[in-house]
Protein backbone atom coordinates (compact mmCIF):
# COMPACT_ATOMS: atom_id res chain seq x y z
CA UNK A 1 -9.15 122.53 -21.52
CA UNK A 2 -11.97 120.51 -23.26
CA UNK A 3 -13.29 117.00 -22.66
CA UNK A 4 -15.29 115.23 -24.34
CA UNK A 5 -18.45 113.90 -23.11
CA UNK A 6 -19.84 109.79 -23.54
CA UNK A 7 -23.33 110.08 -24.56
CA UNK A 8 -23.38 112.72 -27.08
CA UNK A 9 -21.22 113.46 -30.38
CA UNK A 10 -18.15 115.05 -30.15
CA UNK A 11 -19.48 117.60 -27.63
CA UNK A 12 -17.51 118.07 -24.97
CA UNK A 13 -16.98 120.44 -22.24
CA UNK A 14 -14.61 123.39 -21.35
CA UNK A 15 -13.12 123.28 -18.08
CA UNK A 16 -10.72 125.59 -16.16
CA UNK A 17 -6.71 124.84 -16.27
CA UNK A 18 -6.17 126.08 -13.12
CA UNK A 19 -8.33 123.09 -12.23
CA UNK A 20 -8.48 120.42 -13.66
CA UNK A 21 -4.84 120.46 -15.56
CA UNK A 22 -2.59 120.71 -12.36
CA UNK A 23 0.43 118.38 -12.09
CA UNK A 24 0.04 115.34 -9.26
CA UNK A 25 1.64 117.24 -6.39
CA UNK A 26 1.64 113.62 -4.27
CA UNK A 27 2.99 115.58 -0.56
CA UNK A 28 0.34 117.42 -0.83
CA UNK A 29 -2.04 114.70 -1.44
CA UNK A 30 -0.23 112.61 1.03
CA UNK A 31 -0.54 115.68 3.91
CA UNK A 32 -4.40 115.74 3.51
CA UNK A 33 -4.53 112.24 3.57
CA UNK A 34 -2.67 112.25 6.89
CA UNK A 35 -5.02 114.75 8.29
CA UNK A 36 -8.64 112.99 6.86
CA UNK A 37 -7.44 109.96 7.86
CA UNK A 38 -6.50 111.02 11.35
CA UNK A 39 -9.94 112.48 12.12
CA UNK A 40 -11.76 109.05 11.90
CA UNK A 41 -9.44 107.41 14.56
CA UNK A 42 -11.36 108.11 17.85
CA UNK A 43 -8.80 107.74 20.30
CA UNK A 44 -11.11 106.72 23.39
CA UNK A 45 -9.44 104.23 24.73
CA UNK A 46 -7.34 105.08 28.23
CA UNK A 47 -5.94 103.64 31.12
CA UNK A 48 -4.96 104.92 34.48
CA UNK A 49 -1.23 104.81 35.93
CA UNK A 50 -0.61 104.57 39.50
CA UNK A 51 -1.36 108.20 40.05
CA UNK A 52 -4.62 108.22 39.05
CA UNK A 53 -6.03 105.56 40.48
CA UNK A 54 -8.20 105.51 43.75
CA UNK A 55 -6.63 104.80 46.88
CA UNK A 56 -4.29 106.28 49.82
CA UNK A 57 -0.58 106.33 49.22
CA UNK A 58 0.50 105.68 52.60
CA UNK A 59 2.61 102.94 53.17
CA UNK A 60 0.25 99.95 53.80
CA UNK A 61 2.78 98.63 56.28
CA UNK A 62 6.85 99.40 57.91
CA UNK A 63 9.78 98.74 55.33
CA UNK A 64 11.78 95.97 57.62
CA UNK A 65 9.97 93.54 60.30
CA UNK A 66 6.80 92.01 59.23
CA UNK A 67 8.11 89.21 56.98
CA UNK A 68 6.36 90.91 54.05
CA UNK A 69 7.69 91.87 50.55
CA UNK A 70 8.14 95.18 51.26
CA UNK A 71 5.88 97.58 49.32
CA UNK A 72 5.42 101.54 48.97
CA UNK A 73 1.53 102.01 48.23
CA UNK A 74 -1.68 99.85 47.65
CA UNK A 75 -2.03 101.48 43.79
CA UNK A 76 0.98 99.91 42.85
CA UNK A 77 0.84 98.32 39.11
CA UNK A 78 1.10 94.57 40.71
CA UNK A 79 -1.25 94.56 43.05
CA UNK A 80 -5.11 93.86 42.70
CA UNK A 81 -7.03 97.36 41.08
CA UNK A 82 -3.70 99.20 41.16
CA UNK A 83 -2.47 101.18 37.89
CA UNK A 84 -1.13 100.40 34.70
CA UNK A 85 2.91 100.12 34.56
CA UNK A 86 2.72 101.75 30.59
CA UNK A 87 -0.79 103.31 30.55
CA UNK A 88 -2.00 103.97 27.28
CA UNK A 89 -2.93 107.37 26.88
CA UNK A 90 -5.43 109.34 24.22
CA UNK A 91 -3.14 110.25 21.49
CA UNK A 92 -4.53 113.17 19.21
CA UNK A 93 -3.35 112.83 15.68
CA UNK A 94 -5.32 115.21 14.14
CA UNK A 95 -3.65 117.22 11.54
CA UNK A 96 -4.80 120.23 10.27
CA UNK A 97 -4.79 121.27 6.50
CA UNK A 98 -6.54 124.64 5.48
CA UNK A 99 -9.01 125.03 2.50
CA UNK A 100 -6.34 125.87 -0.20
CA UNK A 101 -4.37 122.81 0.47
CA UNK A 102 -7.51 120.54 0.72
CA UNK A 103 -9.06 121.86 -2.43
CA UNK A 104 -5.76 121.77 -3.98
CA UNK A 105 -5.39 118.04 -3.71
CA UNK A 106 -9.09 117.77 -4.79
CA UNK A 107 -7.63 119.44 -8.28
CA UNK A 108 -4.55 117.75 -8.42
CA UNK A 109 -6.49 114.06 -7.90
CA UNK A 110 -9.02 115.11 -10.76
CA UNK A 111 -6.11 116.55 -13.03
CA UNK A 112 -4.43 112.94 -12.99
CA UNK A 113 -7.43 111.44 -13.60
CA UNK A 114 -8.44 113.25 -16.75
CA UNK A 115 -4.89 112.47 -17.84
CA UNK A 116 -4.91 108.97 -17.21
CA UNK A 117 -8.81 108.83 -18.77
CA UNK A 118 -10.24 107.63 -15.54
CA UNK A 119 -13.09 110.24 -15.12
CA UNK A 120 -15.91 109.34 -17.46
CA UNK A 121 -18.51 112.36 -17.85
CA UNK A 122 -22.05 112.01 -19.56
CA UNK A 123 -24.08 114.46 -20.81
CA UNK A 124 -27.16 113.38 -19.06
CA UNK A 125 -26.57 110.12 -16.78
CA UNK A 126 -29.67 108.94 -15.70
CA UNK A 127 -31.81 105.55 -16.18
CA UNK A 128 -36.02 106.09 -16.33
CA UNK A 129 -36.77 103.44 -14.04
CA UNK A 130 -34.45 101.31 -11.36
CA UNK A 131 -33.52 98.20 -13.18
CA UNK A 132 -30.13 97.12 -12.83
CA UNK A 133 -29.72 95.96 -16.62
CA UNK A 134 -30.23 99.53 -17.81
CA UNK A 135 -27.55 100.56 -15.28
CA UNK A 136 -24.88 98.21 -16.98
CA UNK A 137 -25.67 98.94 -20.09
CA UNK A 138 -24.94 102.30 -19.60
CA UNK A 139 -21.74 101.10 -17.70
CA UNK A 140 -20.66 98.24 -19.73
CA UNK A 141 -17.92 100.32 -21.60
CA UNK A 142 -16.32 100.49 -18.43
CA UNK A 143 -13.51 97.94 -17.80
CA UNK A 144 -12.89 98.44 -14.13
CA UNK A 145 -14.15 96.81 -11.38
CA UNK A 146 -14.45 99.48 -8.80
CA UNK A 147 -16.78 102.61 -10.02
CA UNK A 148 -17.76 105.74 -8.15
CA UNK A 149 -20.77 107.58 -9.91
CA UNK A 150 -20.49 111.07 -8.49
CA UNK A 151 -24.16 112.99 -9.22
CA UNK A 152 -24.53 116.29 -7.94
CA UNK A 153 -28.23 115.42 -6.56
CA UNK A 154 -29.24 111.90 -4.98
CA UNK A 155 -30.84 109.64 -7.88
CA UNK A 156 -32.98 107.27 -6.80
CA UNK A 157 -33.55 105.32 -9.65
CA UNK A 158 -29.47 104.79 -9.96
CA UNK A 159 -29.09 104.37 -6.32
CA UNK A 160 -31.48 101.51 -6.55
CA UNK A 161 -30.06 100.13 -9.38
CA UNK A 162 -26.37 100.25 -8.73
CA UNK A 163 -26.94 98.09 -5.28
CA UNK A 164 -26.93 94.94 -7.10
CA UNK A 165 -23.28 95.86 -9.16
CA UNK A 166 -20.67 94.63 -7.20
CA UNK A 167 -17.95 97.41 -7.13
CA UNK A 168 -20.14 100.28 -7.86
CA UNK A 169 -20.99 103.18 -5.65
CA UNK A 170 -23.23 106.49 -6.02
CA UNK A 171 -22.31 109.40 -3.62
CA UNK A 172 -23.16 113.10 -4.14
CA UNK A 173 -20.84 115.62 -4.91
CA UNK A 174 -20.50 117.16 -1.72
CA UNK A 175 -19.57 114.67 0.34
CA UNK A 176 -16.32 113.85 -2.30
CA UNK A 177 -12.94 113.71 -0.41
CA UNK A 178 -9.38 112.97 -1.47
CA UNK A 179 -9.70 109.24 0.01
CA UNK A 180 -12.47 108.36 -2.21
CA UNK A 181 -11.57 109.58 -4.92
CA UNK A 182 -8.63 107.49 -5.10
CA UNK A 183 -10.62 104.08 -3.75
CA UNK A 184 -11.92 103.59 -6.95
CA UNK A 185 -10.38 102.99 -10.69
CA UNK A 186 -12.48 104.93 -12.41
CA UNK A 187 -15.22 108.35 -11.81
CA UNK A 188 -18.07 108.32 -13.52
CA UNK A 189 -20.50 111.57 -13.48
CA UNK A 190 -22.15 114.47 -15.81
CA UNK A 191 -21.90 116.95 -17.34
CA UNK A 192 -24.35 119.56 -14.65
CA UNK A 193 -21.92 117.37 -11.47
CA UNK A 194 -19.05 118.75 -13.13
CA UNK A 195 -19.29 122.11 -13.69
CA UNK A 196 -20.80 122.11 -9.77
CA UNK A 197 -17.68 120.50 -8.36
CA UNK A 198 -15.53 123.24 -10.45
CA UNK A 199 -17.75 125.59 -9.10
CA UNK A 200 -17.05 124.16 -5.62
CA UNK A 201 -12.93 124.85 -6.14
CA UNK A 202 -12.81 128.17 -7.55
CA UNK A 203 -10.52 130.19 -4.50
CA UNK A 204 -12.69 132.26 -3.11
C-alpha cells in the first residue's frame, strides 16, 4: 500500500499489507490491553488474617465461670493487634499475551489509523534549532489536540520545543505500546521511524 508523505510532493511511501492494512480486530486489542494494563498495578498491599498473626492460640481463659465474654484466642479479628476478618490479599492479574498477538494489535491499531488519516508521516521532521514557533508551524495543519510525535531517535531540538504545546508528546519508537497509541488523536512521525517500526513487526 502507498502513503503519501506531508512535506514533499506527491511522494509517498510503500508499506507492507500484511501490516499496515489489517482489519481492527478490537478482542485482540482489548486482550493486550488487559495484559499491559495489568502489569502496572503493583499489588503490594496485604493484610494478615487471624492465622497469621503473632500470638499463642490457647484459650486466654475457661469457656463458663469468669464473668467474661467468652473468647477462643488473643488473635481474634476484635481484639487489639489481632487479624483482619476479610484480609485483603495480593491479587496477580497479570495476563500473558505472546509476541504474535502483541505485535498483531500493534498492526491492527496502525491499520485503523491510516484508514481513518490519523497517522501523519513527513519526509524529514525535524526543526534546526528548539523554538517552539517552528514546532507549530510545522504542526499547525493538525486539528487535534492530543499529538504523539513518534521519532525513531531522541531529538533534542523537538523535545525541547514540544514542552511548551499543551497536548503534544515525543517518545521513541521503541518504547510504542498499544495504550499509547490509542491516547492520542493523531501520530505524527517520518518517513526513516516508519519503515523502522515495520521493520520492528515483520514475524520473525
Amino acid at each position: 500500500m502507498k502513503l503519501f508523505l506531508k512535506d514533499s510532493n506527491n511522494d509517498f511511501i510503500n508499506l507492507s499489507n500484511s501490516i499496515f492494512n489489517r482489519s481492527f480486530n478490537i478482542k485482540l486489542i482489548h486482550q493486550v490491553l488487559s495484559s499491559y494494563i495489568s502489569i502496572s498495578k503493583k499489588g503490594t498491599k496485604s493484610q494478615k488474617s487471624k492465622a497469621e498473626v503473632s500470638g499463642s492460640g490457647k484459650k486466654p481463659w475457661k469457656q463458663k465461670g469468669t464473668g467474661r465474654a467468652r473468647v477462643g484466642s488473643i488473635r481474634s479479628p476484635i481484639w487489639r493487634s489481632g487479624g483482619v476478618t476479610f484480609a485483603y490479599k495480593y491479587r496477580n492479574n497479570f495476563k500473558k499475551v505472546n509476541k504474535k498477538m502483541y505485535k498483531g494489535a500493534i498492526k491492527s491499531i496502525f491499520s485503523e489509523l491510516i484508514r481513518k488519516n490519523k497517522l501523519i508521516v513527513f519526509k524529514e521532521l525535524s526543526i534546526n534549532y528548539p523554538k517552539t514557533k517552528l514546532l507549530v508551524e510545522k504542526l499547525k495543519f493538525i486539528n487535534f489536540n492530543k499529538i504523539l510525535i513518534i521519532l525513531s531517535n531522541f531529538d533534542r531540538n523537538i523535545f525541547l520545543s514540544s514542552r511548551n504545546i499543551k497536548g503534544v508528546f515525543l517518545i521513541e519508537h521503541r518504547f510504542i505500546n498499544p495504550l499509547i497509541l490509542l491516547s492520542y488523536d493523531v501520530i505524527v512521525t517520518n518517513f526513516k521511524t516508519l519503515k523502522e517500526i515495520e521493520k520492528s513487526l515483520h514475524e520473525i
